[in-house]
Protein backbone atom coordinates (compact mmCIF):
# COMPACT_ATOMS: atom_id res chain seq x y z
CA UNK A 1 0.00 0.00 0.00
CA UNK A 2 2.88 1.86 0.84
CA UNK A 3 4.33 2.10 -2.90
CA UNK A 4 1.28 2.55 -4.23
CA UNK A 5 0.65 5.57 -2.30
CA UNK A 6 4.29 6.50 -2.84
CA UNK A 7 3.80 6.13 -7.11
CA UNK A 8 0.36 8.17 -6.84
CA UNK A 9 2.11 10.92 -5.41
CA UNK A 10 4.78 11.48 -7.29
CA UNK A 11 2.72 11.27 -10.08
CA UNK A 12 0.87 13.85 -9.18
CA UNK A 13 3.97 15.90 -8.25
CA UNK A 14 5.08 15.47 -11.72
CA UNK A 15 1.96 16.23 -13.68
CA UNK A 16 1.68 19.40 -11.18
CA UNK A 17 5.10 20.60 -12.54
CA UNK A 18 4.56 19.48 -16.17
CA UNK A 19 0.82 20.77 -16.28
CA UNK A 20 0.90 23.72 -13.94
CA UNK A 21 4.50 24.94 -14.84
CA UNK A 22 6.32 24.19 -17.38
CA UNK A 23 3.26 23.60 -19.77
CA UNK A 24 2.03 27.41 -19.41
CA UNK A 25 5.80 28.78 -19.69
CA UNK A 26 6.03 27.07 -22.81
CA UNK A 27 2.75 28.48 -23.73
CA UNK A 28 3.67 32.10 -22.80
CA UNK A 29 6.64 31.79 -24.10
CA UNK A 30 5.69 30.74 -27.92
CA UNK A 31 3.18 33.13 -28.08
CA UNK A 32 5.22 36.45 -27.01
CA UNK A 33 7.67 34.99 -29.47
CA UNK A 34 5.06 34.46 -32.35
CA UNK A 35 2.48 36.56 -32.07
CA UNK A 36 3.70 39.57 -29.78
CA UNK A 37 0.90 42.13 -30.60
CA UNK A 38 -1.88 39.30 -29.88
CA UNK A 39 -0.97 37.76 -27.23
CA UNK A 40 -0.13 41.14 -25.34
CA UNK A 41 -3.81 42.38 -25.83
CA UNK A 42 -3.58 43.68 -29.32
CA UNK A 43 -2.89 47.30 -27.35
CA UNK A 44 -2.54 50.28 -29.44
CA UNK A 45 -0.47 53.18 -28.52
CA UNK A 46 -0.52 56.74 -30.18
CA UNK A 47 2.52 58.52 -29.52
CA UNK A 48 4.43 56.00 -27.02
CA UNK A 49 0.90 55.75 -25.04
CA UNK A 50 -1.41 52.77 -24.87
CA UNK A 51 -4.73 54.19 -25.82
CA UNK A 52 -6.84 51.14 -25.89
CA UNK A 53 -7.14 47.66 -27.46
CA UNK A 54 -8.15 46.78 -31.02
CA UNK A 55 -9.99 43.71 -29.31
CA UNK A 56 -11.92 45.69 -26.65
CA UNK A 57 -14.58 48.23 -26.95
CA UNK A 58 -14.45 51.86 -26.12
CA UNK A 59 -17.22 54.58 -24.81
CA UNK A 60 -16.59 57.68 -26.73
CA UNK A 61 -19.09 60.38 -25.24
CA UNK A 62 -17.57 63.16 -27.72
CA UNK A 63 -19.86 64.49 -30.58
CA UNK A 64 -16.60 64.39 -32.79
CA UNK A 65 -15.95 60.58 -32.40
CA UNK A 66 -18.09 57.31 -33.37
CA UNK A 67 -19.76 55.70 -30.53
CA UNK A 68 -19.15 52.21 -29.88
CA UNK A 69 -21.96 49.52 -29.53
CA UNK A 70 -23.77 50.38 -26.43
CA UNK A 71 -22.49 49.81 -22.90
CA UNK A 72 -19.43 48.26 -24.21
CA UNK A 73 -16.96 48.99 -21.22
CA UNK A 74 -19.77 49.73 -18.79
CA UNK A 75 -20.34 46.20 -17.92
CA UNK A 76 -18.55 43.32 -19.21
CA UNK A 77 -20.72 40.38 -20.53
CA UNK A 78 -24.52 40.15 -21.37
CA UNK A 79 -26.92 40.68 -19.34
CA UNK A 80 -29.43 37.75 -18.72
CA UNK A 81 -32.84 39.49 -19.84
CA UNK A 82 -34.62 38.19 -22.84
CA UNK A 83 -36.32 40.23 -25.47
CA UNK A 84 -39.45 39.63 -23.83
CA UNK A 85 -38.21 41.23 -20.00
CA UNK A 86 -40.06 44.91 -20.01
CA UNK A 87 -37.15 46.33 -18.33
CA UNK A 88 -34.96 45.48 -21.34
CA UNK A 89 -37.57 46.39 -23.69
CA UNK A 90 -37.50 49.89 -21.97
CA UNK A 91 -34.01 50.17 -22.05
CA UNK A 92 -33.76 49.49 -25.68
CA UNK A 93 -36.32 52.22 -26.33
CA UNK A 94 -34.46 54.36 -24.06
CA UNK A 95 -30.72 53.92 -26.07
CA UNK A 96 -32.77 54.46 -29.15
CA UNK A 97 -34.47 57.85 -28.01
CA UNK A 98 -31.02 58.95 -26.68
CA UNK A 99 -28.88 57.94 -30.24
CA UNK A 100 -31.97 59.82 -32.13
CA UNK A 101 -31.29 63.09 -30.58
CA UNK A 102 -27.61 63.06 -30.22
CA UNK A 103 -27.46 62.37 -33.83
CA UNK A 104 -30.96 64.70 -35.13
CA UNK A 105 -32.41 61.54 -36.80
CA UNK A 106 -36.28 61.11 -37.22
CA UNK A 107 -38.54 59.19 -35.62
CA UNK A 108 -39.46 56.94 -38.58
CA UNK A 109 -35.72 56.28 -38.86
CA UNK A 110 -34.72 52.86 -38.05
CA UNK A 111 -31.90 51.98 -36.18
CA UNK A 112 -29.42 49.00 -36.72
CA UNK A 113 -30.02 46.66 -33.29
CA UNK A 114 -25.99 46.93 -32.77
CA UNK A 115 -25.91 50.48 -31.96
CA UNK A 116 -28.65 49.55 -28.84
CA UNK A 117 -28.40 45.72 -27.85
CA UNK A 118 -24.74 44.42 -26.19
CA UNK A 119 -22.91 42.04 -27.78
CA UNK A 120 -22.79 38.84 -25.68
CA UNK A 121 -19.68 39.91 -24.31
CA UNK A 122 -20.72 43.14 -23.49
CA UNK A 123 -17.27 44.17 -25.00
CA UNK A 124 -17.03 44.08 -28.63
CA UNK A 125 -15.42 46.70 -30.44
CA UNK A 126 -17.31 47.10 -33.73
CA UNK A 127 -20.34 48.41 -35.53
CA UNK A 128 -22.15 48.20 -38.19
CA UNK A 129 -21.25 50.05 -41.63
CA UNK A 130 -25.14 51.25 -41.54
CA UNK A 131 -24.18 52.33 -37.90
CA UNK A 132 -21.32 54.43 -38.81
CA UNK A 133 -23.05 55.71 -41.49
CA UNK A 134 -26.23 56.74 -39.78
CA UNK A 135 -23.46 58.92 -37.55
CA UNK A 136 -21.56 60.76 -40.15
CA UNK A 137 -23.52 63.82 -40.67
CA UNK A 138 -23.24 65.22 -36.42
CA UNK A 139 -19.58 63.55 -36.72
CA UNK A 140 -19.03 66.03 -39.75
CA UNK A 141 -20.60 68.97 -38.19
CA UNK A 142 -18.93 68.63 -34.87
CA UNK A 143 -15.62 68.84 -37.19
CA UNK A 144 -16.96 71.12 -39.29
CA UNK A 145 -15.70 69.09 -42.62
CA UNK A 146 -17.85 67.90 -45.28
CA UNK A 147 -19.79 64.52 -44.97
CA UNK A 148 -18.68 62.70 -47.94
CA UNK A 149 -15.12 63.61 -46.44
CA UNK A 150 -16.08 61.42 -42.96
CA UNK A 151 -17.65 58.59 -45.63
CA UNK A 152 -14.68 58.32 -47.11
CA UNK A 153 -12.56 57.29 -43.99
CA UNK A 154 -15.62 55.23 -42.84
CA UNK A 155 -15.46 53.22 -46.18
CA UNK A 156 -11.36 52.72 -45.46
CA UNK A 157 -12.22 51.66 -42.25
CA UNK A 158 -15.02 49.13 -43.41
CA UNK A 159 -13.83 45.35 -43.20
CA UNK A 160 -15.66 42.55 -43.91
CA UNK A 161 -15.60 38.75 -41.98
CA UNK A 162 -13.59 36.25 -43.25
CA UNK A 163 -16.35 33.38 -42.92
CA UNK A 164 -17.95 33.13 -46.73
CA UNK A 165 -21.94 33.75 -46.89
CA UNK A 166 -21.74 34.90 -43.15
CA UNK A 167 -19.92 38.18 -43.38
CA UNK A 168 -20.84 41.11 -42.49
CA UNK A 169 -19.45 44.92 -43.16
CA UNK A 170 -17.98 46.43 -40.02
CA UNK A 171 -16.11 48.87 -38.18
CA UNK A 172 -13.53 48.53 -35.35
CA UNK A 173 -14.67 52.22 -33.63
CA UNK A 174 -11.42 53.11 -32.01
CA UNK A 175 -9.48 52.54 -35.37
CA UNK A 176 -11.83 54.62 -37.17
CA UNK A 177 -11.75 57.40 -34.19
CA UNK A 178 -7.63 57.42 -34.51
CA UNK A 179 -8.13 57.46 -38.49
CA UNK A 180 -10.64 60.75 -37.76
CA UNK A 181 -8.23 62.38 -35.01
CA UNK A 182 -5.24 61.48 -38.04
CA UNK A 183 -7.03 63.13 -41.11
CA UNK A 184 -8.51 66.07 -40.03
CA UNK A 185 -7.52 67.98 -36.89
């Protein structure tokens, strides 16, 4: 019984060290040494400074810059109410009502469900190219520039998926606020 115990143990002593140390240092150490800018964060700096990650969103509460799905960095991850919960409901109509008179649209407009519904993360960095677009004219004014001059970096900033039939047009928001903040100051 003795050896037996003896064997289990170190066993386990060696998985521990194999599993729980040099596995992971191995891990880390191929990935800083193959993909640096991934597995760092994907961080971007402007002028020696991290400003934020190309991975994570941003809230942008300035008329000049894009805004970001909503509640992207206010809470990370989804919340657990349905689209039949009348508090979400509300909420929705409230986001909505506040995007239609930061940005003078109409009441008949519609408006694309990213720019008012969380991601499932809570966290994701991109929009829609209908939601970017549907923000160029108060982005324009604010920087008193013509709107076919903001279109223009939107549609540079536009990338599509790489899954076939799937793919859809979007925007990372902080890259397109950096490509704004580059073009025109």
């Amino acid at each position: 019984m003795k050896s037996i115990l003896k064997t289990c143990f170190l066993f386990f002593v060696i998985f521990v060290v194999l599993c729980g140390v040099i596995y992971p240092f191995l891990i880390t150490g191929l990935a800083q040494a193959l993909f640096p800018f991934q597995s760092n964060g994907s961080m971007i700096q402007k002028d020696g400074k991290v400003i934020g990650s190309k991975l994570l969103g941003q809230n942008f509460t300035s008329e000049k810059y894009f805004q970001g799905r909503s509640c992207t960095t206010e809470v990370s991850g989804g919340s657990n109410l349905g689209p039949t919960n009348q508090s979400w409901l509300n909420e929705v109509v409230e986001r909505i009502k506040k995007f239609k008179d930061i940005n003078h649209i109409s009441d008949n407009q519609i408006i694309p469900s990213d720019l008012v519904t969380n991601s499932a993360s809570g966290l994701d960095p991109h929009i829609s190219k209908d939601s970017a677009y549907l923000q160029i004219s108060r982005v324009a004014k604010t920087r008193n520039v013509a709107p076919d001059t903001i279109k223009q970096i939107v549609d540079q900033e536009v990338k599509k998926d790489s899954i076939p039939f799937f793919s859809e047009e979007r925007v990372n928001v902080l890259q397109l606020n950096m490509k704004l903040d580059e073009q025109i100051k």
